[in-house]
C-alpha atoms as a PDB file:
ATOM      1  CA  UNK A   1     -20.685 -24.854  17.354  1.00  0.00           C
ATOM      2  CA  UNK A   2     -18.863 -21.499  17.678  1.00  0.00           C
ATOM      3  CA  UNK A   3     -16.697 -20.414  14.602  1.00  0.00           C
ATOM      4  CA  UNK A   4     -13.762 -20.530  16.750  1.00  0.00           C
ATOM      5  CA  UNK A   5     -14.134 -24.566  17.167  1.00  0.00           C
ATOM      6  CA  UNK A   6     -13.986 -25.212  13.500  1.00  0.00           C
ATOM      7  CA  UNK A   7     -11.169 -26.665  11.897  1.00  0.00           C
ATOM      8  CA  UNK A   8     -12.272 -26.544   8.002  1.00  0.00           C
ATOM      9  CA  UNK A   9     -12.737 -23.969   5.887  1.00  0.00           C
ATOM     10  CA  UNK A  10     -14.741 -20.951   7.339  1.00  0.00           C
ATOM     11  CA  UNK A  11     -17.394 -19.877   5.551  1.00  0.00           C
ATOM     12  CA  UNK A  12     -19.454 -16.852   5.201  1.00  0.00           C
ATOM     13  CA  UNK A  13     -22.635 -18.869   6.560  1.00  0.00           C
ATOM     14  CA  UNK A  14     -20.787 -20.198   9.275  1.00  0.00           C
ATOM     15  CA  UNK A  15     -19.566 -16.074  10.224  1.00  0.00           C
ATOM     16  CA  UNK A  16     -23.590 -14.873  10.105  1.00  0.00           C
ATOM     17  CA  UNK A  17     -24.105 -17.759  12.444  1.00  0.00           C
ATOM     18  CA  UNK A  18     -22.062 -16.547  15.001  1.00  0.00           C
ATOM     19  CA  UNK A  19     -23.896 -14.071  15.791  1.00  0.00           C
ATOM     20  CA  UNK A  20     -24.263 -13.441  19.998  1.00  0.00           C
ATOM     21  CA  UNK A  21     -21.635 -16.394  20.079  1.00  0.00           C
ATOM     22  CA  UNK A  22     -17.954 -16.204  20.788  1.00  0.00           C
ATOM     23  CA  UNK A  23     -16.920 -13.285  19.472  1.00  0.00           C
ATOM     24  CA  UNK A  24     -14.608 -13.615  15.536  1.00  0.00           C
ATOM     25  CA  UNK A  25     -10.610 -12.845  15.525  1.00  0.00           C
ATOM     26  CA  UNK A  26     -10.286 -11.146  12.393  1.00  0.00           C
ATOM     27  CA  UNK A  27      -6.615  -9.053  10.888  1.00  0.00           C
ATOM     28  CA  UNK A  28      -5.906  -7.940   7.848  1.00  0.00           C
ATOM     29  CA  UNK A  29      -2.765  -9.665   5.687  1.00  0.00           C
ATOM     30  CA  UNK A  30      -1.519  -8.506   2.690  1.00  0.00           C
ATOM     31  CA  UNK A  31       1.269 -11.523   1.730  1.00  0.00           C
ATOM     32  CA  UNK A  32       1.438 -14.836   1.688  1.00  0.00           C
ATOM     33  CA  UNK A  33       4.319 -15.405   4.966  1.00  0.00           C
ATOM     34  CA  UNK A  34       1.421 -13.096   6.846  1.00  0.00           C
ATOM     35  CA  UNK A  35      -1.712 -14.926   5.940  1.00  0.00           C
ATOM     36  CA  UNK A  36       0.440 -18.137   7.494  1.00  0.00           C
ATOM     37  CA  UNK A  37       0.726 -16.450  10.658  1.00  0.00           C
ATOM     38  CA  UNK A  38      -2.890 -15.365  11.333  1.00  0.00           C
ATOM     39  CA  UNK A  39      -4.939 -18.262  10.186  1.00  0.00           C
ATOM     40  CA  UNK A  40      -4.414 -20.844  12.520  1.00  0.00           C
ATOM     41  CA  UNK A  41      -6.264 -17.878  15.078  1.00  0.00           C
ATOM     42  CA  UNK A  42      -8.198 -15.494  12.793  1.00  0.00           C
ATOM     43  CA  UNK A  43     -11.902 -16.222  11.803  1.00  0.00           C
ATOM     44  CA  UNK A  44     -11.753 -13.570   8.795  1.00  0.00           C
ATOM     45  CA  UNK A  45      -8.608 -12.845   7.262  1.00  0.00           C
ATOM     46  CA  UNK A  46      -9.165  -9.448   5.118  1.00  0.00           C
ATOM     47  CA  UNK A  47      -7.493  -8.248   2.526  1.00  0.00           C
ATOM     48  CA  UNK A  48      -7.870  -4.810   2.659  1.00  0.00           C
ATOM     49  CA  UNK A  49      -6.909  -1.789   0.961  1.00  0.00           C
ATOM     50  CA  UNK A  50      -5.230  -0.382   3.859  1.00  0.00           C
ATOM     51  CA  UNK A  51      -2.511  -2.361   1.821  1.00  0.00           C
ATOM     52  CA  UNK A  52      -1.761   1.524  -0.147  1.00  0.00           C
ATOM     53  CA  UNK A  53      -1.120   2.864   3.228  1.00  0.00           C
ATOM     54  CA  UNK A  54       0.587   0.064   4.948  1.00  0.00           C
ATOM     55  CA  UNK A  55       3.170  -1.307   2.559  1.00  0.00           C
ATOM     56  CA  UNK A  56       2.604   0.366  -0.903  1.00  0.00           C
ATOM     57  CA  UNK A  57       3.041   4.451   1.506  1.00  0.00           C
ATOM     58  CA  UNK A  58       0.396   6.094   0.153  1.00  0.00           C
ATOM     59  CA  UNK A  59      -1.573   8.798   1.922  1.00  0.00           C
ATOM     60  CA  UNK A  60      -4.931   7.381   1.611  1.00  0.00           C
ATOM     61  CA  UNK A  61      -6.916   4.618   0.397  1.00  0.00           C
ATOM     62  CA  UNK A  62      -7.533   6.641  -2.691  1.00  0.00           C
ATOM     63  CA  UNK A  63      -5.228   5.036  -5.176  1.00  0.00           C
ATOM     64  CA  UNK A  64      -5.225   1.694  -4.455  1.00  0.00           C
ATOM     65  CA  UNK A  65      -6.443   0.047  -7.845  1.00  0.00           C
ATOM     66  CA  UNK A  66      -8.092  -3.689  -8.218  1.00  0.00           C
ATOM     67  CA  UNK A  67      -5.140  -4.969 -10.026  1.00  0.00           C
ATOM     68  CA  UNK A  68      -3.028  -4.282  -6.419  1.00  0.00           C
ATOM     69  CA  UNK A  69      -6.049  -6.185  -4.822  1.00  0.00           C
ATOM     70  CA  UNK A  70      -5.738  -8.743  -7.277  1.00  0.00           C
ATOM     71  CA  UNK A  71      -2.223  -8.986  -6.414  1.00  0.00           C
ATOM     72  CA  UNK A  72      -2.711  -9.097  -3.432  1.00  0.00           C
ATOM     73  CA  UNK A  73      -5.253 -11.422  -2.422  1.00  0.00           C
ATOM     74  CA  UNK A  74      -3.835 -13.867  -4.898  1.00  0.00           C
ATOM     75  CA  UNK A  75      -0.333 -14.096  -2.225  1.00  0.00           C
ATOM     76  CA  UNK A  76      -3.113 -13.928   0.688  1.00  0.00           C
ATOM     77  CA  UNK A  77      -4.972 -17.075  -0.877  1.00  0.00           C
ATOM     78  CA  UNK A  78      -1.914 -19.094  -1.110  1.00  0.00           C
ATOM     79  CA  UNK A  79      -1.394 -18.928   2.727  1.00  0.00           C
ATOM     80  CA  UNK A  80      -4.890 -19.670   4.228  1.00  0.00           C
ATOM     81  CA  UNK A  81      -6.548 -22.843   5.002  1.00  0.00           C
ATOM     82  CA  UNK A  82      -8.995 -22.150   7.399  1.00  0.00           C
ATOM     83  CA  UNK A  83      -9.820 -18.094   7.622  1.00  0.00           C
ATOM     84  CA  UNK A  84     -12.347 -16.926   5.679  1.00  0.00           C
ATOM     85  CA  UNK A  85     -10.541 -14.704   2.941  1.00  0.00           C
ATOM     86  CA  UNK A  86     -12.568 -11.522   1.982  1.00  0.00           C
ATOM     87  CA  UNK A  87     -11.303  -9.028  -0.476  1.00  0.00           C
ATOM     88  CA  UNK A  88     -11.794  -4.992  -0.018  1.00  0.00           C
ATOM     89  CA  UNK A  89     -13.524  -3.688  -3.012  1.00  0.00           C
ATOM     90  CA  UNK A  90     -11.359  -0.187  -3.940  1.00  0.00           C
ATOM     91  CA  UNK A  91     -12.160   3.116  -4.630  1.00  0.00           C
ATOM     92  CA  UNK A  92     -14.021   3.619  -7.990  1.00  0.00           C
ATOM     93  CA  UNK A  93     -14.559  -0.187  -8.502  1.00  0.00           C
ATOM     94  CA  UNK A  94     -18.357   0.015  -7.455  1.00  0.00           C
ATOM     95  CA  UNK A  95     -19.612   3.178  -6.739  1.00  0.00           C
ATOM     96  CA  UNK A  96     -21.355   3.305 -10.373  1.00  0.00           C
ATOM     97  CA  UNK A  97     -23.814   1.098  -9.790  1.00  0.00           C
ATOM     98  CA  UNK A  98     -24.626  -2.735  -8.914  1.00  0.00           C
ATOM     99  CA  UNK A  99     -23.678  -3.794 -12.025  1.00  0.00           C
ATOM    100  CA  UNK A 100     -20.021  -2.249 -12.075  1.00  0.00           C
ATOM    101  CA  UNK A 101     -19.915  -3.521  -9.161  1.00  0.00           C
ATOM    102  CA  UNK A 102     -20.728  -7.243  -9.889  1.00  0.00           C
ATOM    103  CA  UNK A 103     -18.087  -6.908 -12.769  1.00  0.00           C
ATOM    104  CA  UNK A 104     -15.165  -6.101 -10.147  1.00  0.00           C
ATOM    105  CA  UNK A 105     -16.353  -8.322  -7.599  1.00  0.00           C
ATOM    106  CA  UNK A 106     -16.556 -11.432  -9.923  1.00  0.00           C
ATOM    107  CA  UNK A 107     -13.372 -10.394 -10.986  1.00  0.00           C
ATOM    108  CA  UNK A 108     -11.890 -10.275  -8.052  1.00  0.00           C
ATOM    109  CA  UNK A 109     -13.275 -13.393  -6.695  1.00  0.00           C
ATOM    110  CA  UNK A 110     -12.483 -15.508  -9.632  1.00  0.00           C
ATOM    111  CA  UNK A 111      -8.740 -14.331  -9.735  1.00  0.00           C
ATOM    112  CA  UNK A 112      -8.164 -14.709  -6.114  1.00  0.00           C
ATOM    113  CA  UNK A 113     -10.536 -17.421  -5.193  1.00  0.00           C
ATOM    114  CA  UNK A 114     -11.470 -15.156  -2.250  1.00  0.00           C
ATOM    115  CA  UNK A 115     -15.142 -16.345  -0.863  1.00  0.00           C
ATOM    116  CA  UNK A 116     -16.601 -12.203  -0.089  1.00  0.00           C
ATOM    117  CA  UNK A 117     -15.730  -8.774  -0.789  1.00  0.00           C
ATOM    118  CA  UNK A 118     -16.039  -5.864   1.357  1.00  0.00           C
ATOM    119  CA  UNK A 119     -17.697  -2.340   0.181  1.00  0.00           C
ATOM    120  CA  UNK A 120     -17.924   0.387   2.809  1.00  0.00           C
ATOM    121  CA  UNK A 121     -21.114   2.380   2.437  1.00  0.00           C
ATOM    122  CA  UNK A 122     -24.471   2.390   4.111  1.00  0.00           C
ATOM    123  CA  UNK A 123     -27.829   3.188   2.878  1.00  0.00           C
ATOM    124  CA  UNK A 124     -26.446   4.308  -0.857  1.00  0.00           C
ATOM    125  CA  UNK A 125     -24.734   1.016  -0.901  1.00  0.00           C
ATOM    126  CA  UNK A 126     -27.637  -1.077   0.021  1.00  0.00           C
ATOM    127  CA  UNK A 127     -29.321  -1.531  -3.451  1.00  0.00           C
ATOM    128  CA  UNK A 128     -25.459  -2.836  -4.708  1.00  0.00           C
ATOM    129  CA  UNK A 129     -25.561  -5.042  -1.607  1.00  0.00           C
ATOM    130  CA  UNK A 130     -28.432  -6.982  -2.604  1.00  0.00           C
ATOM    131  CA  UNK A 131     -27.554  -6.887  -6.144  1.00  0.00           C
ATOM    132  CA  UNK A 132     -24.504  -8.667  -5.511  1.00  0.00           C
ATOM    133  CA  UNK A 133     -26.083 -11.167  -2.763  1.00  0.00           C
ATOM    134  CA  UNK A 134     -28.778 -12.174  -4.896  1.00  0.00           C
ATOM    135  CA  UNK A 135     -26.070 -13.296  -7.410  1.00  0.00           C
ATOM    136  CA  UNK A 136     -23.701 -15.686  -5.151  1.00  0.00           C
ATOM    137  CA  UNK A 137     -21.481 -12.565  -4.024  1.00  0.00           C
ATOM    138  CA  UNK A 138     -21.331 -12.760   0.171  1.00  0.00           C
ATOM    139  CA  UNK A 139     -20.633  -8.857   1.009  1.00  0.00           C
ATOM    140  CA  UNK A 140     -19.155  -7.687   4.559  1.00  0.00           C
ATOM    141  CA  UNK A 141     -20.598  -4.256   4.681  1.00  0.00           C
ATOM    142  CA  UNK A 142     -18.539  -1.393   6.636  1.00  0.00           C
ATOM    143  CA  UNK A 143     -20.105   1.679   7.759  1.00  0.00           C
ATOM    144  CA  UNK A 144     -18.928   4.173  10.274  1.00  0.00           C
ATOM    145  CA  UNK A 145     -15.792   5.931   9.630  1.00  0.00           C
ATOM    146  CA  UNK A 146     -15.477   4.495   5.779  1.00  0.00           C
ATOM    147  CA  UNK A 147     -11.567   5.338   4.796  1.00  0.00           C
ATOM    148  CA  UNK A 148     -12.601   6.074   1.106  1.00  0.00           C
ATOM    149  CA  UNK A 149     -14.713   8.628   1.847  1.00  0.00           C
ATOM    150  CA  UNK A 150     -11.961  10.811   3.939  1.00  0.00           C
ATOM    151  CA  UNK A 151     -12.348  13.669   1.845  1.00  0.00           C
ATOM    152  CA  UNK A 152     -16.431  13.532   2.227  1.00  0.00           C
ATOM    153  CA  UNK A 153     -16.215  13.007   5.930  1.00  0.00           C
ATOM    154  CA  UNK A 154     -13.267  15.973   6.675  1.00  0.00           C
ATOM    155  CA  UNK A 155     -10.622  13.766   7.764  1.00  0.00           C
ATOM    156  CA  UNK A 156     -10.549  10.242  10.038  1.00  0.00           C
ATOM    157  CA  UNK A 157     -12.687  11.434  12.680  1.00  0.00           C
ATOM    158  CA  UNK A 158     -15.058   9.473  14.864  1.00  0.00           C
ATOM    159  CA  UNK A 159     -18.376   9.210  13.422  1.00  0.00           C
ATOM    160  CA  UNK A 160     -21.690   8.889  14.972  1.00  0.00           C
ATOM    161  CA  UNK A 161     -21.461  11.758  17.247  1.00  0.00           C
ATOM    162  CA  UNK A 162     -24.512  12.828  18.966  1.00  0.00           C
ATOM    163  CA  UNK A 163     -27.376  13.466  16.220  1.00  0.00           C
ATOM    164  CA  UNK A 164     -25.412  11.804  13.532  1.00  0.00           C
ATOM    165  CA  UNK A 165     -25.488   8.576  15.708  1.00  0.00           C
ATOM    166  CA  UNK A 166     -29.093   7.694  13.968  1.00  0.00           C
ATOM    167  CA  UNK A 167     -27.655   8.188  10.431  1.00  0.00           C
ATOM    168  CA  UNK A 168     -24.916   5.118  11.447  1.00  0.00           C
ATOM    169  CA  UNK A 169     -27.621   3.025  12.985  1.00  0.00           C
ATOM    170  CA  UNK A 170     -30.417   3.162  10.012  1.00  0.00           C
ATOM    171  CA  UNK A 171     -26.762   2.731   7.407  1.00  0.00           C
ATOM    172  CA  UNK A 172     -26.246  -0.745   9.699  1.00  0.00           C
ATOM    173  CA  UNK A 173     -29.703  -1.190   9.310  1.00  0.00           C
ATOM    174  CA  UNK A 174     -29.958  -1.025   5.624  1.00  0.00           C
ATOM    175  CA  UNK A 175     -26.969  -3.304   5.109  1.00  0.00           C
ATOM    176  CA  UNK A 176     -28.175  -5.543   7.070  1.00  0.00           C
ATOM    177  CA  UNK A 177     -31.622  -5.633   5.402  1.00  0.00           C
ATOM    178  CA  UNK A 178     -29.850  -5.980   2.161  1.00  0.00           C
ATOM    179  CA  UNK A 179     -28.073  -9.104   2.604  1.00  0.00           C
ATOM    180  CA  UNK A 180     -24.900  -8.590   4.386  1.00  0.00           C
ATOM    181  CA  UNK A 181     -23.521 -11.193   5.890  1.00  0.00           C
ATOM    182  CA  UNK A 182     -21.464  -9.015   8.097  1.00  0.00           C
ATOM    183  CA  UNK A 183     -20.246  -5.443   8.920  1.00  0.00           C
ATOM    184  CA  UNK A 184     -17.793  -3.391  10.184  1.00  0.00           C
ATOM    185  CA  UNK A 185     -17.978  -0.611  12.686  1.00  0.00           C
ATOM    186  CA  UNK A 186     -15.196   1.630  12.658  1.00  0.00           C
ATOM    187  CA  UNK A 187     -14.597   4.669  14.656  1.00  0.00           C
ATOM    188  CA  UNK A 188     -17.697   4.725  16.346  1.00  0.00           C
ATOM    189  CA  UNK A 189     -19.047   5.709  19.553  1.00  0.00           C
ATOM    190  CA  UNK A 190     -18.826   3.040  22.062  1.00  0.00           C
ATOM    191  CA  UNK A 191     -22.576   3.048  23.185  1.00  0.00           C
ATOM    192  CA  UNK A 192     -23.440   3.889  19.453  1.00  0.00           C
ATOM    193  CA  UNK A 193     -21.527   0.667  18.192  1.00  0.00           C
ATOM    194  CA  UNK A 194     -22.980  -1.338  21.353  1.00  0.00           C
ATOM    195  CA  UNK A 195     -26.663  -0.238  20.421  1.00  0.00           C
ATOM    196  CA  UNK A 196     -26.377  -1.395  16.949  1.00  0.00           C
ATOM    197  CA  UNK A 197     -24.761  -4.587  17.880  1.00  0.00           C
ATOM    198  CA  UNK A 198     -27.734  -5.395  19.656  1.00  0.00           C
ATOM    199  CA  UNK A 199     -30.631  -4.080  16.528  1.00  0.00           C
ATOM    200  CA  UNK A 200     -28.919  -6.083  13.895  1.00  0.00           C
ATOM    201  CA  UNK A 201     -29.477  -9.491  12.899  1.00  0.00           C
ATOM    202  CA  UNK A 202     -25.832  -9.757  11.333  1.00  0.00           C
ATOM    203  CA  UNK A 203     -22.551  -9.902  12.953  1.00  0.00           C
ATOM    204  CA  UNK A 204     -20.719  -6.790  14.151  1.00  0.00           C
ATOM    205  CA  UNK A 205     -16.923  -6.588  13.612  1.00  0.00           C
ATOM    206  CA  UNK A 206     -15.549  -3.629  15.621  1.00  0.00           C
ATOM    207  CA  UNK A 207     -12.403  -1.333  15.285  1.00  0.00           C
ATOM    208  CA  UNK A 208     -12.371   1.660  17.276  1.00  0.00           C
ATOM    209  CA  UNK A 209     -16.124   0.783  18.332  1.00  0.00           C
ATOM    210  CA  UNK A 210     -16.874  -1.445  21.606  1.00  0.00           C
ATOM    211  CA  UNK A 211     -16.168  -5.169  23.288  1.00  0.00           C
ATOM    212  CA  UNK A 212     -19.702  -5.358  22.586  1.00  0.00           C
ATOM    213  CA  UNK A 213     -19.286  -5.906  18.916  1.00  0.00           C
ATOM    214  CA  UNK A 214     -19.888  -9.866  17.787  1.00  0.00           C
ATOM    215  CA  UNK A 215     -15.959  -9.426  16.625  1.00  0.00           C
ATOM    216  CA  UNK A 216     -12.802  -7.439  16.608  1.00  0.00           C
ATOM    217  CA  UNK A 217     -10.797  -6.195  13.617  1.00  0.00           C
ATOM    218  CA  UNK A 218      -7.316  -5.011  13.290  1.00  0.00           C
ATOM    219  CA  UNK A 219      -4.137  -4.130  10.657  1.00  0.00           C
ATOM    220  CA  UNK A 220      -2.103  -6.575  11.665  1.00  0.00           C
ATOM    221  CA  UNK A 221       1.053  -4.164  10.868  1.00  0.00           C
ATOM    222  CA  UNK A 222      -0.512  -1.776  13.596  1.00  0.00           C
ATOM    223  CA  UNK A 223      -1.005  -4.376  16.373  1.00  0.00           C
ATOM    224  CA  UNK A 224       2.657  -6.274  15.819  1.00  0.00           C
ATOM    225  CA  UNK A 225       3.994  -2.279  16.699  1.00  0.00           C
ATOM    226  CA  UNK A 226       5.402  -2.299  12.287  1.00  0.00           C
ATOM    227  CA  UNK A 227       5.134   1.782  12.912  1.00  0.00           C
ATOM    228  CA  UNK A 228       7.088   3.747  15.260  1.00  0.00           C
ATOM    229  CA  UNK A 229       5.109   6.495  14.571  1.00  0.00           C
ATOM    230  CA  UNK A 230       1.511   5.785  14.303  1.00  0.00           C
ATOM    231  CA  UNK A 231      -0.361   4.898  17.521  1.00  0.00           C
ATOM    232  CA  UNK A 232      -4.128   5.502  17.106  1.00  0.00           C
ATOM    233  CA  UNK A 233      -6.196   5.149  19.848  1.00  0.00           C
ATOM    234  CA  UNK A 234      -8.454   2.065  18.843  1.00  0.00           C
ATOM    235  CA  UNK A 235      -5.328   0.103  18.663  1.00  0.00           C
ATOM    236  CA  UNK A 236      -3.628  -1.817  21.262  1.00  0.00           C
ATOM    237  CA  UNK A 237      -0.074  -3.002  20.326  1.00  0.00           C
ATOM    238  CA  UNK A 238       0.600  -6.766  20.792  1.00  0.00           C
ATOM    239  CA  UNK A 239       4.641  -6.159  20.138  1.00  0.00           C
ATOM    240  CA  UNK A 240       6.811  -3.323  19.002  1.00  0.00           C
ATOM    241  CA  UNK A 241       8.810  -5.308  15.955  1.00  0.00           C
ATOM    242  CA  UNK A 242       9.753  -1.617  14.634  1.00  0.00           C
ATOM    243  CA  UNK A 243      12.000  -1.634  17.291  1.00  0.00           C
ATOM    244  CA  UNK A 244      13.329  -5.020  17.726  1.00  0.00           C
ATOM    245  CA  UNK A 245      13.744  -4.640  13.831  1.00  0.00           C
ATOM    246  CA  UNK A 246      15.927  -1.381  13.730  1.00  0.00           C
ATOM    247  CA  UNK A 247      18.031  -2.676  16.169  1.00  0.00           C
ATOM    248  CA  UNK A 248      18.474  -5.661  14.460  1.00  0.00           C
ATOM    249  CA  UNK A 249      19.405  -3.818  11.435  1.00  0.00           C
ATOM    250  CA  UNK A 250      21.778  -1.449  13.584  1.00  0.00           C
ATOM    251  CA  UNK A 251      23.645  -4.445  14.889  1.00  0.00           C
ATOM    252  CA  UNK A 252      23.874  -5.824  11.140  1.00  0.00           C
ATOM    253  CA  UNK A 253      25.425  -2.894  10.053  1.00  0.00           C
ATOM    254  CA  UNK A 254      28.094  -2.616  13.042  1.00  0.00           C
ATOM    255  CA  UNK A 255      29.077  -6.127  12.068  1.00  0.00           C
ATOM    256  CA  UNK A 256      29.256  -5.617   8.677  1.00  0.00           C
ATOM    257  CA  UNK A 257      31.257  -2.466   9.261  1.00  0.00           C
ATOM    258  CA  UNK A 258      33.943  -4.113  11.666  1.00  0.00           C
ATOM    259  CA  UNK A 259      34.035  -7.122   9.435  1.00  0.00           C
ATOM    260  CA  UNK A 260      32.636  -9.444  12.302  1.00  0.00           C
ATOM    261  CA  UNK A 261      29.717 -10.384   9.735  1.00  0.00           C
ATOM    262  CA  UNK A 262      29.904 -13.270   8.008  1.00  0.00           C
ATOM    263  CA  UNK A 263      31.891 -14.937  10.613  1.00  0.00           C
ATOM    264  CA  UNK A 264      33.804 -18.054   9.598  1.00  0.00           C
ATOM    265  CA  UNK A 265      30.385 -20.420  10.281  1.00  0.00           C
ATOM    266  CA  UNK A 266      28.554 -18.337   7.668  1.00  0.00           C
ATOM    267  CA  UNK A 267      31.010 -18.806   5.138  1.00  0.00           C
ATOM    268  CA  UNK A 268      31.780 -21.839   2.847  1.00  0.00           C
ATOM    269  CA  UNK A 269      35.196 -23.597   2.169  1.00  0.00           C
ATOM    270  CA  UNK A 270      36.542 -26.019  -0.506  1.00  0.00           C
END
C-alpha cells in the first residue's frame, strides 16, 4: 500500500518502501498552527533549518543552533499525527565525527520525539550515516546543493554540472550504501537527479531536481507566496499570502485611522 493511503503514523520504513510508488508530499513547518495544515497531505513533514532564514532573518543556515531546532521541532511535534516528523541536524552539531553526532541526534530526538534527522553531506558523511543507523537513528541524507556548505560551494548554485555530475551520483551512492533511509536532491541537474533516482535503492526527494524523483520537497513559506521578494526558480507558488496579507494590514490601518475599526459589533457593552 502506497504511503499516501495510510492513515497512522508514517514511519521511516514505510517512506524506504515507497520507493518507485506514488511519489511522497513532503514541506517543511516550523510551528505548531503550520504542522496542522500540512499533515493531513504531507508524507514527511521536516523541520528544517531553513527556519534561520525563513522566520528567525538570517542570511544563511550558518547560525541556526540545536537549541532553535529543539524549539522548534518541539511546536512541530505538537501538531502532527500522521507525517513523519524529521529534524535537520545544524551546522557544527555533527561534522566532528559519528559520535558528536549521535550525541545531538539523540538529543534532538528525545526532546522533540521526532522519529529521523537529516544531515546533508555525501561520501564524508557516510561513515556518520551508518554510525547513527546502526544505533536506532533513521537519517534522510541530502546531497546536491547542501545549504551549510554555501561558503565551500561559492554561493547557491546548481550542482552537478557536467564532470561534477559523477561526484553527486557516487555521494547518493554512498548514502545510500550507508543506511539512509532517504535523500534529498537539491539543485541538481534534471537528467543528473533523474539518473540517480533510478541507481539508488532509497527514495529520492527532489527540490530543484526532476518529476522523476520518488518525492517532492518544498518551504512551505516559499510555495504559500510568504515572500514578495524571493522567487527561485525550483519553486512554484501555490498562493501569494504576502499580498493578500499587506493588504489586509493596509485596510486595518485605514480603519483604525478613520475610527471605523472596532465597529460597534466588536465592542462590548454593560
Amino acid at each position: 500500500m502506497s504511503v499516501a493511503r495510510r492513515t497512522g503514523a508514517i514511519t521511516p520504513r514505510d517512506i524506504s518502501a515507497a520507493k518507485g510508488s506514488t511519489p511522497l508530499v513532503c514541506l517543511t513547518a516550523y510551528t505548531t498552527p503550520v504542522a496542522r495544515l500540512v499533515d493531513p497531505d504531507c508524507d514527511v513533514v521536516l523541520v528544517g533549518d531553513s527556519v534561520g532564514m525563513v522566520l528567525h532573518g538570517l542570511s544563511s543556515t550558518l547560525g541556526v543552533t540545536l537549541e532553535m531546532m529543539i524549539m522548534h521541532g518541539k511546536a512541530v511535534r505538537r501538531g502532527l499525527e500522521r507525517a513523519l516528523m524529521v529534524v535537520d541536524m545544524p551546522f557544527g552539531s555533527y561534522e566532528e565525527g559519528p559520535e558528536q553526532a549521535m550525541r545531538n541526534a539523540a538529543r534532538l530526538m528525545a526532546e522533540t520525539e521526532c522519529a529521523a534527522v537529516k544531515i546533508e553531506g555525501g561520501e564524508t558523511m557516510a561513515e556518520t550515516i551508518r554510525f547513527l543507523s546502526e544505533r536506532g537513528v533513521p537519517v534522510m541524507a541530502h546531497v546536491g546543493l547542501t545549504p551549510q556548505a554555501v561558503n565551500a560551494l561559492g554561493g547557491y548554485r546548481v550542482q552537478g554540472k557536467g564532470l561534477e555530475a559523477e561526484r553527486i551520483r557516487r555521494d547518493a551512492l554512498a548514502v545510500a550504501e550507508a543506511g539512509a533511509f532517504s535523500v534529498v536532491l537539491e539543485k541538481v541537474p534534471e537528467t543528473l537527479a533523474r539518473r540517480i533516482t533510478e541507481d539508488v535503492a532509497i527514495p529520492t526527494i527532489g527540490i530543484g531536481a526532476s518529476p522523476a524523483c520518488d518525492g517532492q520537497i518544498l518551504v512551505v513559506d516559499d510555495m504559500l507566496g510568504m515572500f514578495t521578494d524571493f522567487r527561485p526558480k525550483f519553486v512554484k507558488r501555490y498562493a501569494e499570502l504576502a499580498k493578500q496579507a499587506e493588504t489586509a494590514v493596509k485596510s486595518y490601518a485605514q480603519e483604525v485611522r478613520e475610527r471605523r475599526f472596532p465597529a460597534p459589533e466588536h465592542v462590548f457593552g454593560e
